[in-house]
N, C-alpha and C. Protein backbone atom coordinates (compact mmCIF):
# COMPACT_ATOMS: atom_id res chain seq x y z
N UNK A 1 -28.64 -5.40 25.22
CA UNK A 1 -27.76 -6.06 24.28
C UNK A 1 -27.12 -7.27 24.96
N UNK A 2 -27.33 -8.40 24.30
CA UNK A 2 -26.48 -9.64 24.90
C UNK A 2 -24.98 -9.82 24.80
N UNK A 3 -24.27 -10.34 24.99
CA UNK A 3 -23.09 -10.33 25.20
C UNK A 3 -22.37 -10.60 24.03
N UNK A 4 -23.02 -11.44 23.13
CA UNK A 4 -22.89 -12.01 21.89
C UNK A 4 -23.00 -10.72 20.90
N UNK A 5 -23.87 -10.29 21.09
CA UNK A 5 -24.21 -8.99 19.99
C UNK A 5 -22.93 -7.74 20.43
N UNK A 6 -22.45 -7.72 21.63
CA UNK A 6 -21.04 -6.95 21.87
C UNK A 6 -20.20 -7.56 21.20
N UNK A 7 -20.07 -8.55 21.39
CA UNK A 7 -18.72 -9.15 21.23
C UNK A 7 -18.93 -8.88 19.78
N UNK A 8 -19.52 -9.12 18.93
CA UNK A 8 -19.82 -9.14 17.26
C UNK A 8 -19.64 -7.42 17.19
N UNK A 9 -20.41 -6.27 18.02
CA UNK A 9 -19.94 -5.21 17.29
C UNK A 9 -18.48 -5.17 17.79
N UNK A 10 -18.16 -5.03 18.88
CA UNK A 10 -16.58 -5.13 18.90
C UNK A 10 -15.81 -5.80 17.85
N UNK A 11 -16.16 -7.04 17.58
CA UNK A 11 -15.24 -7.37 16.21
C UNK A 11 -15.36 -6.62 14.70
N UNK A 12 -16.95 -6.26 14.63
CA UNK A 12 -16.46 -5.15 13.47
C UNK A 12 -16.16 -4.17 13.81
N UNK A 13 -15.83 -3.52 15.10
CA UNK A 13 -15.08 -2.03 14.92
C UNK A 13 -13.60 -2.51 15.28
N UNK A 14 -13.58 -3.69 15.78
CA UNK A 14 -11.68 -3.84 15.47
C UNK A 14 -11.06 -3.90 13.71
N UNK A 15 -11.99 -4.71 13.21
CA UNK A 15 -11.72 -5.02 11.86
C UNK A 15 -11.94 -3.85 10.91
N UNK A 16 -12.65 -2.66 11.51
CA UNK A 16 -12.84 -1.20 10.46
C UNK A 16 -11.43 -0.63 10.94
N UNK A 17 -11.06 -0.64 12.49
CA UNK A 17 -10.25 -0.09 12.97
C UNK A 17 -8.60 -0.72 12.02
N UNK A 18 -8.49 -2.26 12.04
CA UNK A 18 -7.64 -2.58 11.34
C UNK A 18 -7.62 -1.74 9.80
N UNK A 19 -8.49 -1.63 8.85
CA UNK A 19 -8.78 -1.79 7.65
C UNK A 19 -8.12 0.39 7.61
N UNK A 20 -8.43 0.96 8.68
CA UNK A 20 -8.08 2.21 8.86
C UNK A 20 -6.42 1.98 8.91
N UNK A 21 -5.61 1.28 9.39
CA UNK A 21 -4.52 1.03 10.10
C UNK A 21 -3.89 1.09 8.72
N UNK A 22 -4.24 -0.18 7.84
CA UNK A 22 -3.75 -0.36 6.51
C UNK A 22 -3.92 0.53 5.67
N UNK A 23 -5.29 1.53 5.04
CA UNK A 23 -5.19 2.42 4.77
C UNK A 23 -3.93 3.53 4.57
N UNK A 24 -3.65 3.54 6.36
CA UNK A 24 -2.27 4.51 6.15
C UNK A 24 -1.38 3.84 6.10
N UNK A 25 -1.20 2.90 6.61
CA UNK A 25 0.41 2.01 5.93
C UNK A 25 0.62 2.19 4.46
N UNK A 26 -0.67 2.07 3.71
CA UNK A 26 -0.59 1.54 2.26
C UNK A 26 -0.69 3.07 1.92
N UNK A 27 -0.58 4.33 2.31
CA UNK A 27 -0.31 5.55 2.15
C UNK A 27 0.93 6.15 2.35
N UNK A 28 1.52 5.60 3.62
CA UNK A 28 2.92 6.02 3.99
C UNK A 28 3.83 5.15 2.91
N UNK A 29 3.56 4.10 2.49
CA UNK A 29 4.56 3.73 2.06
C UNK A 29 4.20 3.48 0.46
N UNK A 30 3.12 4.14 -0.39
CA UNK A 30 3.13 4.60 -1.53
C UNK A 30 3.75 6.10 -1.61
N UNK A 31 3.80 6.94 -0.56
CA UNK A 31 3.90 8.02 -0.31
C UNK A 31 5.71 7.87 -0.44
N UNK A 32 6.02 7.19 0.33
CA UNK A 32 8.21 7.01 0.13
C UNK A 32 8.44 6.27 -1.17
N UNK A 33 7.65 5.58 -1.58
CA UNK A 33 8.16 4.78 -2.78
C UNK A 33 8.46 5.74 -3.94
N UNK A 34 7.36 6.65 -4.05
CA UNK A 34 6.64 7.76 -5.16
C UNK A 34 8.22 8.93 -4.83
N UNK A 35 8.40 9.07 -3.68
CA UNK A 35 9.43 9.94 -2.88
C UNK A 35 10.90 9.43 -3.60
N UNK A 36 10.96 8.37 -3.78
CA UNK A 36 12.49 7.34 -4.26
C UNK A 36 12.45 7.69 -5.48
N UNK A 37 11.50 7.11 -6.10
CA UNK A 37 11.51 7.04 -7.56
C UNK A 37 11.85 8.51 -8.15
N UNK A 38 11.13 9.70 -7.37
CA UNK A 38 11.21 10.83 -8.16
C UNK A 38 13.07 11.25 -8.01
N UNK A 39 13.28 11.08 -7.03
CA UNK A 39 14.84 11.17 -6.00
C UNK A 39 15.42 10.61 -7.54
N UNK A 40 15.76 9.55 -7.17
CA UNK A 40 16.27 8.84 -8.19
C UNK A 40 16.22 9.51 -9.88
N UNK A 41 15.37 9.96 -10.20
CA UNK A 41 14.76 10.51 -11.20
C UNK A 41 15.29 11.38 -11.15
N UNK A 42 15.34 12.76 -10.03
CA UNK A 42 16.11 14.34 -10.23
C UNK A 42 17.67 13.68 -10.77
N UNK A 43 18.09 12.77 -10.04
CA UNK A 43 19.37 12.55 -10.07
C UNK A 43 20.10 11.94 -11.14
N UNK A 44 19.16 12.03 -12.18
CA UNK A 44 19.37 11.04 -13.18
C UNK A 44 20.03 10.10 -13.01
N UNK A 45 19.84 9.39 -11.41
CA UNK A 45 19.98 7.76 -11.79
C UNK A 45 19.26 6.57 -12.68
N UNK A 46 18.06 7.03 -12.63
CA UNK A 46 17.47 6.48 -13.36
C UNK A 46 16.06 7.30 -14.67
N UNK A 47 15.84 6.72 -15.52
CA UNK A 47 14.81 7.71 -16.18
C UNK A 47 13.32 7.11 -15.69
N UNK A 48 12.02 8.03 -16.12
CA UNK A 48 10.71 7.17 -15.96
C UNK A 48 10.80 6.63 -16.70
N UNK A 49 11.20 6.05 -18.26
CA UNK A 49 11.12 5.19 -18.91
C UNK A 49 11.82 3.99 -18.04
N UNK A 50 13.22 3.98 -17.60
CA UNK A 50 13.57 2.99 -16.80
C UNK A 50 12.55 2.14 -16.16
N UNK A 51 11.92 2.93 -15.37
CA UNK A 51 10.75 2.85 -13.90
C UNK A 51 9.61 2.21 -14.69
N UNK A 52 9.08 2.47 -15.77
CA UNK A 52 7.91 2.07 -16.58
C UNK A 52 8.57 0.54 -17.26
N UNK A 53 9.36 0.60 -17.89
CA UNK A 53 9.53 -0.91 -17.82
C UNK A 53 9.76 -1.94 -17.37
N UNK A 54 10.88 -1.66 -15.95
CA UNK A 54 10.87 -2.57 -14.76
C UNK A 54 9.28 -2.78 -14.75
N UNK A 55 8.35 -1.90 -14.20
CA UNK A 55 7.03 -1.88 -13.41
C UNK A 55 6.26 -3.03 -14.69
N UNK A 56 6.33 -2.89 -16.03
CA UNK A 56 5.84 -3.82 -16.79
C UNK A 56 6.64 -4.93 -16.75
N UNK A 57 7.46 -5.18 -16.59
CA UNK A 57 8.58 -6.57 -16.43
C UNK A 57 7.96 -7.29 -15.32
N UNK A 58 8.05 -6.22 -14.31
CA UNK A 58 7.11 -7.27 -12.63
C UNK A 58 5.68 -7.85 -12.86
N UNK A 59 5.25 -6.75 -13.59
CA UNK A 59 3.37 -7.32 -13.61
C UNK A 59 3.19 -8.11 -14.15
N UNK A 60 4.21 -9.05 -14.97
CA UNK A 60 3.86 -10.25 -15.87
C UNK A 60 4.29 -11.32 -14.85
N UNK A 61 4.94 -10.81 -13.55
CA UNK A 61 5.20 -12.01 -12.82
C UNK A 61 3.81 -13.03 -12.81
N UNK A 62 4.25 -14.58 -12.81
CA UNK A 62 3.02 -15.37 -12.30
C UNK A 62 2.34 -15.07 -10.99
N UNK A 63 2.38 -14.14 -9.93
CA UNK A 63 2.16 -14.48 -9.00
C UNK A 63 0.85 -13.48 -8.75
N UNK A 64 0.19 -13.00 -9.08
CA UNK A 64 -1.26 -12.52 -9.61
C UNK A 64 -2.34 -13.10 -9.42
């Protein structure tokens, strides 16, 4: 194997390795969000209807 062909698989197993990394970020922190909302919810601070229309209020943001 030439040095070139390392260096190339090394960059795709950093970039699977990254793409693993995000995976659980984007798990841990759907995982606390989901955790708040329900919190919030026992406590009747807020209702899911609350939560469902904020969440439709944001998705019309332009930034999509």
């Amino acid at each position: 194997m030439t040095t070139n062909r390392v260096s190339a698989a090394m960059s795709e197993v950093n970039l699977i390795a990254q793409l693993a990394d995000l995976k659980e970020d984007n798990y841990q922190l759907t995982l606390a969000l989901s955790t708040l909302m329900e919190l919030l919810v026992e406590r009747g601070i807020l209702t899911h209807d609350d939560i469902v229309h904020k969440a439709e209020q944001l998705d019309t943001y332009p930034y999509k």
